[in-house]
Protein backbone atom coordinates (compact mmCIF):
# COMPACT_ATOMS: atom_id res chain seq x y z
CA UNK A 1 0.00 0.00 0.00
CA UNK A 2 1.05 3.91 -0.93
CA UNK A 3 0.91 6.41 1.61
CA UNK A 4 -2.55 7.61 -0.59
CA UNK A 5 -3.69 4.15 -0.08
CA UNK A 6 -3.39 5.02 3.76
CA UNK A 7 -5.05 8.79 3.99
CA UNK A 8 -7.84 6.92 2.11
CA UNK A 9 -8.47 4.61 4.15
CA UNK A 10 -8.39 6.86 7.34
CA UNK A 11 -10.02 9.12 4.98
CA UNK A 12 -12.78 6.69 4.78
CA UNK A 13 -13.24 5.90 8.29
CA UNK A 14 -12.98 8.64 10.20
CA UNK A 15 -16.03 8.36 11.40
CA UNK A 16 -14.89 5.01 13.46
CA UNK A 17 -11.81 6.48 14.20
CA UNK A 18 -12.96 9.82 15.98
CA UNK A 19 -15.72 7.89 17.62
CA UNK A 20 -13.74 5.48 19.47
CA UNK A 21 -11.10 8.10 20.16
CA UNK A 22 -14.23 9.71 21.87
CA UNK A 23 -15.07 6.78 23.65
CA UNK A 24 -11.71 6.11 24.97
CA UNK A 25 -11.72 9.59 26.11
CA UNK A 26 -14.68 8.99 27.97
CA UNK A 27 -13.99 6.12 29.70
CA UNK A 28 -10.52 7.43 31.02
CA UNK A 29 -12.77 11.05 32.12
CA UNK A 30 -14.99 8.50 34.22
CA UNK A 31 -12.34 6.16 36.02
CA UNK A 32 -11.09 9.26 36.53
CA UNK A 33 -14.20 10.74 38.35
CA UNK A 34 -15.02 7.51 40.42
CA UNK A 35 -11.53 6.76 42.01
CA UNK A 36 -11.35 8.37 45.50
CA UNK A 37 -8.57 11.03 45.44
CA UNK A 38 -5.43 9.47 47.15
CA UNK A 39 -2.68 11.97 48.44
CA UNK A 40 1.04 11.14 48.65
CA UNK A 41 3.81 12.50 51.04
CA UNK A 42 7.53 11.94 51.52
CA UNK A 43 10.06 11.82 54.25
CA UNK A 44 13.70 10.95 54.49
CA UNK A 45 16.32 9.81 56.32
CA UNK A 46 20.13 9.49 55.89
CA UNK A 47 22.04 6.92 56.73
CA UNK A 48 25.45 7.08 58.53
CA UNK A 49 28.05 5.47 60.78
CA UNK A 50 30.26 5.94 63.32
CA UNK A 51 33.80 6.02 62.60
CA UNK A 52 37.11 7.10 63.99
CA UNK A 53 38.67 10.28 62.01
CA UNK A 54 41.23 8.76 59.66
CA UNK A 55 40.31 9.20 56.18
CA UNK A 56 40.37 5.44 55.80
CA UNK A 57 37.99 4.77 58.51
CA UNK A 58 35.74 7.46 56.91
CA UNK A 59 35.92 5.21 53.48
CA UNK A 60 35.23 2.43 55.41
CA UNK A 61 32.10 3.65 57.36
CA UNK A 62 31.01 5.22 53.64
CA UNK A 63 31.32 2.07 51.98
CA UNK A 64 29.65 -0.28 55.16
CA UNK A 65 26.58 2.01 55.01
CA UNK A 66 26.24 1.75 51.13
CA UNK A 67 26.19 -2.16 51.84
CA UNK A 68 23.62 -1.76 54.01
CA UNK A 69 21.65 0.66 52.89
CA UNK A 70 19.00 -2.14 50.80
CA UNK A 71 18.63 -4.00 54.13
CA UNK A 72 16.85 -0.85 55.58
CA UNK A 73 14.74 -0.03 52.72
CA UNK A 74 13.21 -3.68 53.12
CA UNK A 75 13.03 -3.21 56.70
CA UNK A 76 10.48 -0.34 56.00
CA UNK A 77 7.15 -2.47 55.59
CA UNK A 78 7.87 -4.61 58.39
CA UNK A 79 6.11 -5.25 61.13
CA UNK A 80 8.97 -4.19 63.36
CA UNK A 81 8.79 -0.70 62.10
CA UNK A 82 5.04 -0.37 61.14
CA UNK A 83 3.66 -1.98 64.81
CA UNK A 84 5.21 1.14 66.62
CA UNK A 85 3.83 3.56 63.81
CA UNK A 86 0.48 1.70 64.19
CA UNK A 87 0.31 2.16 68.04
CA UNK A 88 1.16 6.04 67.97
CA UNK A 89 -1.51 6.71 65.14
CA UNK A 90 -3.97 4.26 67.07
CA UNK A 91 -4.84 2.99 63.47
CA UNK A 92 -6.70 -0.50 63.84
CA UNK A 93 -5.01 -2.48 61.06
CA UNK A 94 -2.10 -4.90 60.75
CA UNK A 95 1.20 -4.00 60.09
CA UNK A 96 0.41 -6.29 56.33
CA UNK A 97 -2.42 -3.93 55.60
CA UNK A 98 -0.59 -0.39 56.30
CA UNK A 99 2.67 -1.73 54.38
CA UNK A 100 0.23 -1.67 51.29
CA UNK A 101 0.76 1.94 51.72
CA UNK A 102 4.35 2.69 52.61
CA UNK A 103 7.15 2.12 50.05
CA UNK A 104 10.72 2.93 50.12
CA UNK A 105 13.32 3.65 48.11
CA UNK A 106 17.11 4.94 47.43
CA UNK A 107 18.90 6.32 44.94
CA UNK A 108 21.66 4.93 43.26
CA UNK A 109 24.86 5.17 44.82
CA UNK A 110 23.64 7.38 47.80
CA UNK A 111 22.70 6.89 51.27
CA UNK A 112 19.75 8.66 51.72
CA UNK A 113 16.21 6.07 52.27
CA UNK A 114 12.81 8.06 50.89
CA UNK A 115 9.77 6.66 52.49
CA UNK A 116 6.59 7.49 51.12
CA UNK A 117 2.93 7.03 52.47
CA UNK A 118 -0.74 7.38 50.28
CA UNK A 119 -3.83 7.96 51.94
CA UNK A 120 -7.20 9.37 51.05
CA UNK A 121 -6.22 11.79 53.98
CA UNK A 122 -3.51 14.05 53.30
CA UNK A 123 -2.58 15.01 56.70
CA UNK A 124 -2.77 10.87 57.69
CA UNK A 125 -0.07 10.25 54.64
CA UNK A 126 2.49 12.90 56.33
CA UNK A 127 1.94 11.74 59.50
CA UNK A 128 2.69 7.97 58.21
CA UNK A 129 5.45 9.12 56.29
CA UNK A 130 7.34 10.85 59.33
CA UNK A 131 6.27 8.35 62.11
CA UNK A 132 7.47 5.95 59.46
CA UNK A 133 10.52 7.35 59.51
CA UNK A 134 11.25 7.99 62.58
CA UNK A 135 10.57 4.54 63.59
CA UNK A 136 12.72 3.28 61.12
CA UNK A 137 15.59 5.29 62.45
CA UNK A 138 14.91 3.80 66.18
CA UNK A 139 14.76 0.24 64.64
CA UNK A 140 17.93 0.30 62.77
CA UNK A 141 20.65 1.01 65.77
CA UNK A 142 19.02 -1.70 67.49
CA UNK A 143 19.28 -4.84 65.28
CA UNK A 144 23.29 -3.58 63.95
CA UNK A 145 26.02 -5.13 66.32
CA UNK A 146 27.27 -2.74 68.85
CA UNK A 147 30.68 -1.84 68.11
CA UNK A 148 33.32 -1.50 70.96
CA UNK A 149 32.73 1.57 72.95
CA UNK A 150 28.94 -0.31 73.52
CA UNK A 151 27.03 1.82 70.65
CA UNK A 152 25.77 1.32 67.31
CA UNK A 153 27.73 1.99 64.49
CA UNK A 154 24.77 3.08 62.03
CA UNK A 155 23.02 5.96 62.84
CA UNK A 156 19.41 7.16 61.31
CA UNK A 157 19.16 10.93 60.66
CA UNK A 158 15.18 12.35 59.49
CA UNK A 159 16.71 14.94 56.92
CA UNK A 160 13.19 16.15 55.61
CA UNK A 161 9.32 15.83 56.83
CA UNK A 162 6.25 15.04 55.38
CA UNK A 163 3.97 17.78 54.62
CA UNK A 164 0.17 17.10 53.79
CA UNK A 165 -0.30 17.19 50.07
CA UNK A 166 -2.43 19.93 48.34
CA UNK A 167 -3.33 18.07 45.38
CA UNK A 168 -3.59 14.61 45.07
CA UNK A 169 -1.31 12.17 43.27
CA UNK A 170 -3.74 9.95 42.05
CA UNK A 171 -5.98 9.71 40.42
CA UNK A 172 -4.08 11.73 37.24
CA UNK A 173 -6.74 13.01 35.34
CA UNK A 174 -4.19 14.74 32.21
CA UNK A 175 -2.72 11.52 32.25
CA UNK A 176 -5.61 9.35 32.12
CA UNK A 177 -7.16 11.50 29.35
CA UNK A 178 -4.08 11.26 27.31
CA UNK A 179 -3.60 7.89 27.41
CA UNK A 180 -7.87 7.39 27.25
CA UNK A 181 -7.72 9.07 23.89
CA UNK A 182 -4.70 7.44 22.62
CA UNK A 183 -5.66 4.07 23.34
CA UNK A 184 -9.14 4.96 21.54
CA UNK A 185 -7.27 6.50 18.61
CA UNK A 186 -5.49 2.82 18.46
CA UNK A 187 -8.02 1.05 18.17
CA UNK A 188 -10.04 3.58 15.94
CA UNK A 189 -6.78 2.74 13.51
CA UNK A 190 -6.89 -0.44 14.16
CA UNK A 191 -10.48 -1.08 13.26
CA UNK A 192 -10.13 1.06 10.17
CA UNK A 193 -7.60 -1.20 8.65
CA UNK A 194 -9.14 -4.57 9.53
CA UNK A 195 -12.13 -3.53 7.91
CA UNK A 196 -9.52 -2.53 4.89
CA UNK A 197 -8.04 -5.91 4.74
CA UNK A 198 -11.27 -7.80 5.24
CA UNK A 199 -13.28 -5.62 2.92
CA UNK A 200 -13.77 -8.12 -0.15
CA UNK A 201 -15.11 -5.61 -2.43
CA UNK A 202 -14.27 -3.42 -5.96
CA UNK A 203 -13.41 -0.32 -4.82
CA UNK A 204 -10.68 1.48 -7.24
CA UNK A 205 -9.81 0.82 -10.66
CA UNK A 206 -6.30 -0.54 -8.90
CA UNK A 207 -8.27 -3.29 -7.41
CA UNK A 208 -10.19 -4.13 -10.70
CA UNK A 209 -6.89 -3.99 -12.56
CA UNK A 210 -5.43 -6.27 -10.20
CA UNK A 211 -7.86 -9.05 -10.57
CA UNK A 212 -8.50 -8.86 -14.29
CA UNK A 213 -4.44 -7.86 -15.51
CA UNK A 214 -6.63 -5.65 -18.27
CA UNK A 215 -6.58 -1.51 -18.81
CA UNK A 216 -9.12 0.71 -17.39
CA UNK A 217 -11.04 2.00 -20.19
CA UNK A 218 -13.05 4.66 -17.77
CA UNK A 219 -15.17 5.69 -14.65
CA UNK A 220 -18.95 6.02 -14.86
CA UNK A 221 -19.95 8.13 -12.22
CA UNK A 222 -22.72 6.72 -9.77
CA UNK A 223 -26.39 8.97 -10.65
CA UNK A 224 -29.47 8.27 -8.39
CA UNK A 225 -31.78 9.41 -11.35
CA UNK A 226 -29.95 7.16 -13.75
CA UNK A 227 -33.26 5.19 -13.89
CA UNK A 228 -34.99 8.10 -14.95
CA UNK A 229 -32.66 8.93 -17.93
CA UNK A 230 -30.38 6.38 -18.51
CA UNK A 231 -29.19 7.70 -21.94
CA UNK A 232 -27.56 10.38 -20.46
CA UNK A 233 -25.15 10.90 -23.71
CA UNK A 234 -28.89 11.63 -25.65
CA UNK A 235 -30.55 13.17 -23.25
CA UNK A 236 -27.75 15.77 -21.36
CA UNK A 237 -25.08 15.34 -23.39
CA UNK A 238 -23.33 18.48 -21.60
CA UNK A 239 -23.09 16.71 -18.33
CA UNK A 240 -19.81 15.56 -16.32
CA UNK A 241 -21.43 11.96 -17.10
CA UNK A 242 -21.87 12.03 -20.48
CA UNK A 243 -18.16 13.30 -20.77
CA UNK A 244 -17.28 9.99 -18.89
CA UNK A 245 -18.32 8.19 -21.44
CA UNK A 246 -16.72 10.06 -23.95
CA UNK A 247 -13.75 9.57 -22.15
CA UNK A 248 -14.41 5.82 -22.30
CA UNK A 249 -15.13 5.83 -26.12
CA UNK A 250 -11.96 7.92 -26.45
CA UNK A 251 -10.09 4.91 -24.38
CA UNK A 252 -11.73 2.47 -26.26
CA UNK A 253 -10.32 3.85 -29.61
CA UNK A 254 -6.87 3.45 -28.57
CA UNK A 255 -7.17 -0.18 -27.77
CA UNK A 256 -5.78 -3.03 -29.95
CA UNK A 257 -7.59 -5.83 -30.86
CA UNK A 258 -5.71 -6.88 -33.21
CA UNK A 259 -7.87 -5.31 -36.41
CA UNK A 260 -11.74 -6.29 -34.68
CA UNK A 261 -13.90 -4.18 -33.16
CA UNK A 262 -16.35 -6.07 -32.00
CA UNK A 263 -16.91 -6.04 -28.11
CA UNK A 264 -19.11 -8.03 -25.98
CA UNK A 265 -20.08 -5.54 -22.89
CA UNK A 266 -21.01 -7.64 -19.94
CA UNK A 267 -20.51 -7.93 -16.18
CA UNK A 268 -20.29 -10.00 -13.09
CA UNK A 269 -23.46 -10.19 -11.28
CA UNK A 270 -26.98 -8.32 -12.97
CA UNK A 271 -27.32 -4.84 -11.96
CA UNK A 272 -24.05 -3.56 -12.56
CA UNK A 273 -24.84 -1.14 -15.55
CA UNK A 274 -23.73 -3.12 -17.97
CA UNK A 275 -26.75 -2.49 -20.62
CA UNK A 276 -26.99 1.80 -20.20
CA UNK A 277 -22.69 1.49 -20.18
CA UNK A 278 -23.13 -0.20 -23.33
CA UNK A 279 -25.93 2.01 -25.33
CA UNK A 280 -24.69 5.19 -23.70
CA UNK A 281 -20.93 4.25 -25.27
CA UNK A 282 -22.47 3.40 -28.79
CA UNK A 283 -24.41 7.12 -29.15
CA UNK A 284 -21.03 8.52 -28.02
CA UNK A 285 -19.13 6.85 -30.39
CA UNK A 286 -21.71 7.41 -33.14
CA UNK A 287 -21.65 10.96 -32.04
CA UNK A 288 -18.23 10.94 -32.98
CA UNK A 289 -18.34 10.33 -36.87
CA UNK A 290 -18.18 5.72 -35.86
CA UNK A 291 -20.63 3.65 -37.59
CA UNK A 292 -21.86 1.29 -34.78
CA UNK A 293 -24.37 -1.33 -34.56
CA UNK A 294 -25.50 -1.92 -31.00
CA UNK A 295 -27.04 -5.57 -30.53
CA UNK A 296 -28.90 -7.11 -27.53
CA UNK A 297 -27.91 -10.40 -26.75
CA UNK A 298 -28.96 -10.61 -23.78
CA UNK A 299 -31.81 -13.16 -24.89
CA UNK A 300 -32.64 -13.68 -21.50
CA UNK A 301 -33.71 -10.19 -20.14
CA UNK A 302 -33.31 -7.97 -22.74
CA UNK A 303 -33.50 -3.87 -22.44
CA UNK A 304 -31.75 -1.98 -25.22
CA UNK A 305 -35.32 -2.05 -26.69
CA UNK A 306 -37.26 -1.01 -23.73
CA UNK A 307 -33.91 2.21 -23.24
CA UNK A 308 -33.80 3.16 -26.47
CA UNK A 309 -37.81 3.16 -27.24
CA UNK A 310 -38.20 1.14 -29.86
CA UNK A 311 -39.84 -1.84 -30.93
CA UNK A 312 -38.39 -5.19 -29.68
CA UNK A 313 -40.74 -7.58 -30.85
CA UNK A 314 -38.36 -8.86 -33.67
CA UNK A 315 -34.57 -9.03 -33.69
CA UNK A 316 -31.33 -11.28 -33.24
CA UNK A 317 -33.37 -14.13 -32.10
CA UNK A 318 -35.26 -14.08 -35.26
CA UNK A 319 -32.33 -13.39 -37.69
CA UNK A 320 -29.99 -16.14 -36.24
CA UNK A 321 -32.96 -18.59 -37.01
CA UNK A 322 -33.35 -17.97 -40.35
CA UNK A 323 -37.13 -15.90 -40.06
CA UNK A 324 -36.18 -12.51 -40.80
CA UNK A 325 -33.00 -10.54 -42.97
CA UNK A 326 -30.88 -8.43 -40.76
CA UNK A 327 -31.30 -5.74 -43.00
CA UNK A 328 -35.53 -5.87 -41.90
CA UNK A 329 -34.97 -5.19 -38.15
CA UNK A 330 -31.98 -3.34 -37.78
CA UNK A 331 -33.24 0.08 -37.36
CA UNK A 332 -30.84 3.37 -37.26
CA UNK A 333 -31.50 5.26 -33.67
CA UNK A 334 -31.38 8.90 -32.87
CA UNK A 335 -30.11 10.42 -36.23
CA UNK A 336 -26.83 8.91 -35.40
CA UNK A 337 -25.30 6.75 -37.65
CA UNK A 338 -26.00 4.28 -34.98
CA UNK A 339 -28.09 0.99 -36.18
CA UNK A 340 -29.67 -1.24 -33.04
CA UNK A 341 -30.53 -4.95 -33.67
CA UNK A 342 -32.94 -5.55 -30.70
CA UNK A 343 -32.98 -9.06 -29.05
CA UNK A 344 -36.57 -9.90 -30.36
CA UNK A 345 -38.12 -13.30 -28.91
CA UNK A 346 -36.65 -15.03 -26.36
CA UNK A 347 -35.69 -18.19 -26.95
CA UNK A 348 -35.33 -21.44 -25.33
CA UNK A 349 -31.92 -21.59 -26.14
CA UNK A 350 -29.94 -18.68 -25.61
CA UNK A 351 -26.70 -19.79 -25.24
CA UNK A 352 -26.76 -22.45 -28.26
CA UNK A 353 -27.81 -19.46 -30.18
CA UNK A 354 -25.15 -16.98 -29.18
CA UNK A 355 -22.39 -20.17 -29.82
CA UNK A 356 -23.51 -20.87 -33.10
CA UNK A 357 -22.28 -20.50 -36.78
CA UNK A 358 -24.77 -18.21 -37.82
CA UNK A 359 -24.17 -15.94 -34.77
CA UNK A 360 -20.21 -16.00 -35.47
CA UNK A 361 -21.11 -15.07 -39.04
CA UNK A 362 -23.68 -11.92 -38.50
CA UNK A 363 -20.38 -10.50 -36.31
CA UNK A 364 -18.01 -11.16 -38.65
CA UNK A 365 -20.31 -9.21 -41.92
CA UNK A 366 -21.30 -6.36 -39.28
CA UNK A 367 -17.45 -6.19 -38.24
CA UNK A 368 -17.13 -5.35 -42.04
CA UNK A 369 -19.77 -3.10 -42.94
CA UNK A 370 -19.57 -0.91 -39.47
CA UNK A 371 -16.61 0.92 -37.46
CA UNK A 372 -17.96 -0.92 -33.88
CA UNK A 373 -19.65 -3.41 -33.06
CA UNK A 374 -21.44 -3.61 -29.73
CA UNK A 375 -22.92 -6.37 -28.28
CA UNK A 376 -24.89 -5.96 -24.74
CA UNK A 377 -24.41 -9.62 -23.44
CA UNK A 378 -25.45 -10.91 -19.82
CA UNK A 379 -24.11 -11.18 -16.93
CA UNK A 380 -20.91 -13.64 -16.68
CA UNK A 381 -21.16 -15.84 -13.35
CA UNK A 382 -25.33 -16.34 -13.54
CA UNK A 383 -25.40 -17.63 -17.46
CA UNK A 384 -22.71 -18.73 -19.99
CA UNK A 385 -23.85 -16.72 -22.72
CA UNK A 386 -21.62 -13.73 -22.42
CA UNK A 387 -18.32 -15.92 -22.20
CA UNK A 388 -19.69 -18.32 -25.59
CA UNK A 389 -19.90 -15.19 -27.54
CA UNK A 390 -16.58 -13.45 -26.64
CA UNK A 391 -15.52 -16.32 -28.58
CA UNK A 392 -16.81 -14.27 -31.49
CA UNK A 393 -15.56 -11.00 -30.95
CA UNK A 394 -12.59 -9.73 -30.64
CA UNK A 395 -12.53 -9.00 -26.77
CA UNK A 396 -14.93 -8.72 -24.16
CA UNK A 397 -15.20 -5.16 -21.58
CA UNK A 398 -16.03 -5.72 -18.34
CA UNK A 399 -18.23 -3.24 -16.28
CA UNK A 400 -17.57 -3.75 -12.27
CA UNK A 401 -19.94 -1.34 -10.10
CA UNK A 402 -17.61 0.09 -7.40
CA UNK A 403 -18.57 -1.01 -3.64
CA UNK A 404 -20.86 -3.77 -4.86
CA UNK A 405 -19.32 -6.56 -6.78
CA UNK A 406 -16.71 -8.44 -4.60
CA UNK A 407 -13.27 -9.83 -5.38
CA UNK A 408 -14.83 -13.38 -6.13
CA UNK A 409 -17.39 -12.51 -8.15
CA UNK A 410 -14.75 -10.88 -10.39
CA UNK A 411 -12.31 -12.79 -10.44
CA UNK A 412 -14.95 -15.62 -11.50
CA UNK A 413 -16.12 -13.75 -14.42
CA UNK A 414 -12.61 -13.54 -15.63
CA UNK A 415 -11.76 -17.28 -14.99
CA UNK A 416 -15.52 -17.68 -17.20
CA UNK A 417 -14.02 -15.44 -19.99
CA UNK A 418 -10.25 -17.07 -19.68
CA UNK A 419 -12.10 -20.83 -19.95
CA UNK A 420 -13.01 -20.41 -23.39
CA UNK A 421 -10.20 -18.40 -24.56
CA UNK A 422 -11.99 -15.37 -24.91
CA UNK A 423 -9.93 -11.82 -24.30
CA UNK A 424 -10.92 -9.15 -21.68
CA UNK A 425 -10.56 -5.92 -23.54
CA UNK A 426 -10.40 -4.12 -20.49
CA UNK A 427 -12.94 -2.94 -17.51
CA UNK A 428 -15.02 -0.26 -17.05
CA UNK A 429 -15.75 1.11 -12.85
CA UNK A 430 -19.41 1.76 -12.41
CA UNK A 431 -21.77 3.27 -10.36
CA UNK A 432 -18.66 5.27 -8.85
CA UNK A 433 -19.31 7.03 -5.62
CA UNK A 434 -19.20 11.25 -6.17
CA UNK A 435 -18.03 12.01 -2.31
CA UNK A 436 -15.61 10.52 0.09
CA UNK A 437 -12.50 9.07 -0.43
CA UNK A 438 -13.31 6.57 -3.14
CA UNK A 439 -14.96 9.23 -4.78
CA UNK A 440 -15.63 9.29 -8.60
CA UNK A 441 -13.69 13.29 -8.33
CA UNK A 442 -10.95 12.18 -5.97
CA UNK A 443 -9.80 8.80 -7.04
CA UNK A 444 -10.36 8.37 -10.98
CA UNK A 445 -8.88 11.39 -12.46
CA UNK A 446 -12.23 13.03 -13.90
CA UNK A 447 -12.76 16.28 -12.20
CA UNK A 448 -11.97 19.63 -14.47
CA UNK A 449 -13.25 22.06 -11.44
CA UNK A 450 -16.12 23.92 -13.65
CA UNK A 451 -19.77 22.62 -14.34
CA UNK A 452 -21.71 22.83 -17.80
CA UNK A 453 -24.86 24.61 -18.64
CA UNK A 454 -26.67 25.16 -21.97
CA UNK A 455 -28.89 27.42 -22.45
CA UNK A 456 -31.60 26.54 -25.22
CA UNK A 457 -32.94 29.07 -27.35
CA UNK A 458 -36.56 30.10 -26.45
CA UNK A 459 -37.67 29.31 -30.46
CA UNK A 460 -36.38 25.98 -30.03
CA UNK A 461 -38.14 25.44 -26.32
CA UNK A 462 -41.64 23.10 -26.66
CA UNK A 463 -40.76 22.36 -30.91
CA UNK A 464 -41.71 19.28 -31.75
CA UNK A 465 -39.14 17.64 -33.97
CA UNK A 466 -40.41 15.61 -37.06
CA UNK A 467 -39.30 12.07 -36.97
CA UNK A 468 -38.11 11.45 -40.41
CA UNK A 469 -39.12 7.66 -41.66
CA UNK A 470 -35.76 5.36 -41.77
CA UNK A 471 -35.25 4.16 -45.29
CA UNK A 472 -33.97 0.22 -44.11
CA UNK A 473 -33.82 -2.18 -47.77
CA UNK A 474 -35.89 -4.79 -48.22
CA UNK A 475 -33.54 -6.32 -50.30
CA UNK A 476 -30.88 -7.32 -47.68
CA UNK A 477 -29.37 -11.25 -47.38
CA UNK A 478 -30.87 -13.00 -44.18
CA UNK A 479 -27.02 -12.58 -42.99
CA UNK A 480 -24.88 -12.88 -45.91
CA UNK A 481 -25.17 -9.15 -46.43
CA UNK A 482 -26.16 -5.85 -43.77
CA UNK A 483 -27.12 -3.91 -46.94
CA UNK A 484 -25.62 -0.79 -45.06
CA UNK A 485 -23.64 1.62 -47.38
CA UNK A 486 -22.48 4.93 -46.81
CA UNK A 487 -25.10 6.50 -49.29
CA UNK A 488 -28.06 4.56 -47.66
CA UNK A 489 -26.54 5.89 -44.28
CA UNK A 490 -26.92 9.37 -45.30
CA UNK A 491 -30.21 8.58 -45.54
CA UNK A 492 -31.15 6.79 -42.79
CA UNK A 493 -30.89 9.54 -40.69
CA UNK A 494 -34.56 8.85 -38.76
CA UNK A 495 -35.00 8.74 -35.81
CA UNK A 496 -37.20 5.41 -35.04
CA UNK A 497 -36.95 5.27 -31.31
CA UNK A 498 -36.27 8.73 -29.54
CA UNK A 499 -39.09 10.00 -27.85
């Protein structure tokens, strides 16, 4: 992963992130507010010995004491020095229960004990701390051997007092926020990228890439009224969607297929936008000067009919069995030199139809008589039919809607294209999201900071356009022969379908 592959994905779930930050922040803010305050206090003593006044009995009294010095800090919690501190505070407990309160320490290399006592009570913790001490310092002499002259050797000097505390020690409410928030911020990460590495889904075009080792041919933005218009080349050709697919059929010029131009658009799963990716590419590359034909094979649901208005009654279906001439239901669309061979019946046979002779033959003669060829084919993992007749053509584009097919599904519509030898063109992302991180603006490249508008001229507003009558011959081969030219093109420039 790339440092951009990182911000997005914190990018993405900030959400989690600041809310568990949050709740760690809360959590630490109330341990905080139910621990009882506890106060802390400190007294010391230093620890010496009696010598004669040579300098090497002063080494040698120096260097006992240092020796010694861990024996007294242990001595500190004992019952021989708590009892007495007990009976002059008139405390009630055992000398086990008030050591829980006392520690001691020493610094490295120095003689000096610090005892330190915690109690809800500041004045009690001095008061421990110092009769702490001072027991300690009465203790001491009396358990060391008594040197010649009949007195200790060690002596036990109080060198500071306890003083009551004015704010407490614990609990440490900075602190405990601090580390509250961090540890929430942790996990807040944490969570983020396990849902990362889990998440099974087509996001970017980098994923899609990965799985199908094919170019990205373009980004279709995601459009909640897409059902409403869902030829938005035809109908608002001035929008930032429209340009997306002009960007695709710009793409899809520069690939290399060897001499062919037919594609089979198709998908992984239904409901990808496979079928508007595929007319709303053919008007754009009609727009562009391309002669296309644009046939439904999807002979088990078919909608390039029902989209583009027209009559659907008759097409491929009855062509490829021998009823009907191409030439008699191939109607031009739009005033486009775009022809559209609807799907017609539905037969009990799709995919024996798609695989056969006669199919392989209507692509080659339409490969010859138009620029591109455009089949809208079903879905890849559901049906076969798609992966028989990229046999045919010379490649096969997949469309993968962004967030909603998954890894698997993907990578089984390639494996279904890769089984019978069939090429994938390349891959179109669909249904891209327009905000967040994955966003169709952010992460694909297609954002050029300015919006379009048109303004139609009032004469033109509520004009109803005559709908010229397409001139199709009757005289046209079953397949043998489209019976397109360039002259009959020019004019077959009706419009049979656009309402």
């Amino acid at each position: 992963m790339e440092l951009s592959d990182y911000i997005r994905v914190l990018r993405k779930n900030w959400l989690i992130i600041v809310v568990l930050t949050l709740v760690g922040l809360g959590a630490a803010a109330a341990y905080s507010l139910t621990r009882t305050p506890v106060y802390e206090s400190s007294s010391s003593v230093a620890v010496s010995t009696q010598t004669g006044g040579t300098a090497s009995d002063i080494q040698q009294g120096a260097n006992f004491a240092q020796t010694r010095i861990n024996t007294y800090v242990g001595l500190v919690t004992t019952p021989i020095v708590l009892n007495p501190v007990i009976a002059d505070l008139d405390l009630g407990v055992t000398a086990d229960t008030l050591g829980k309160q006392i520690t001691a320490s020493s610094a490295l290399n120095t003689t000096i004990i610090t005892i330190t006592a915690t109690d809800p009570d500041p004045v009690v913790a001095a008061n421990l701390a110092n009769q702490a001490a001072a027991s300690l310092s009465k203790v001491v002499p009396e358990i060391e051997p008594e040197i010649g002259e009949g007195g200790s050797p060690v002596r036990l000097t109080r060198v500071s007092d306890a003083q009551p505390a004015l704010a407490p020690s614990s609990p440490n409410v900075p602190l405990n926020l601090a580390l509250g928030a961090l540890v929430g911020l942790a996990l807040g990460i944490g969570l983020a990228v396990l849902r990362t590495v889990l998440d099974n889904k087509v996001r970017t075009p980098r994923d899609a890439e990965g799985i199908t080792s094919a170019p990205s041919l373009g980004a279709i933005a995601y459009d909640a009224k897409a059902k409403e218009r869902p030829l938005i080349v035809h109908a608002d050709p001035l929008s930032p969607r429209a340009e997306s697919f002009r960007a695709l059929r710009t793409n899809l010029q520069f690939l290399d297929m060897g001499g062919r131009s037919s594609f089979v658009v198709t998908s992984s799963v239904p409901s990808e936008g496979k079928s508007t990716t595929t007319i709303n590419l053919a008007i754009a590359l009609a727009d562009a000067g391309k002669k296309v034909a644009l046939l439904d094979t999807d002979l088990r649901k078919p909608k390039v009919a029902e989209y583009l208005g027209i009559e659907g009654g008759v097409g491929l279906t009855d062509v490829l069995i021998g009823r009907v001439r191409v030439g008699d239901v191939m109607l031009p669309w739009g005033g486009r030199s775009l022809f559209v061979l609807p799907a017609g019946k539905i037969p009990p046979n799709p995919s024996e139809l798609l695989g056969s002779k006669q199919m392989a033959t209507l692509l080659e003669v339409l490969e010859r008589d138009f620029d591109v060829v455009l089949c809208d084919a079903p879905p890849l993992l559901p049906v076969t039919d798609a992966a028989i007749l990229s046999r045919s053509t010379s490649g096969a584009i997949l469309v993968a809607s962004a967030g909603r097919v998954t890894r698997h599904q993907l990578e089984g519509a390639v494996e279904a294209l890769h089984t019978v030898g069939a090429k994938v063109a390349g891959f179109v992302m669909s249904m891209v999201p327009t905000r967040g991180p994955d966003s169709y603006y952010n992460g694909y490249g297609y954002g050029y900071g300015y919006g379009y508008m048109q303004e139609q001229p009032k004469a033109a507003r509520g004009r109803k356009r005559k709908t010229p009558v397409a001139v199709v011959p009757d005289t046209a081969p079953m397949i043998g022969d489209t019976g397109f030219d360039s002259r009959r093109d020019a004019r077959s420039a009706g419009d049979a379908g656009a309402r």
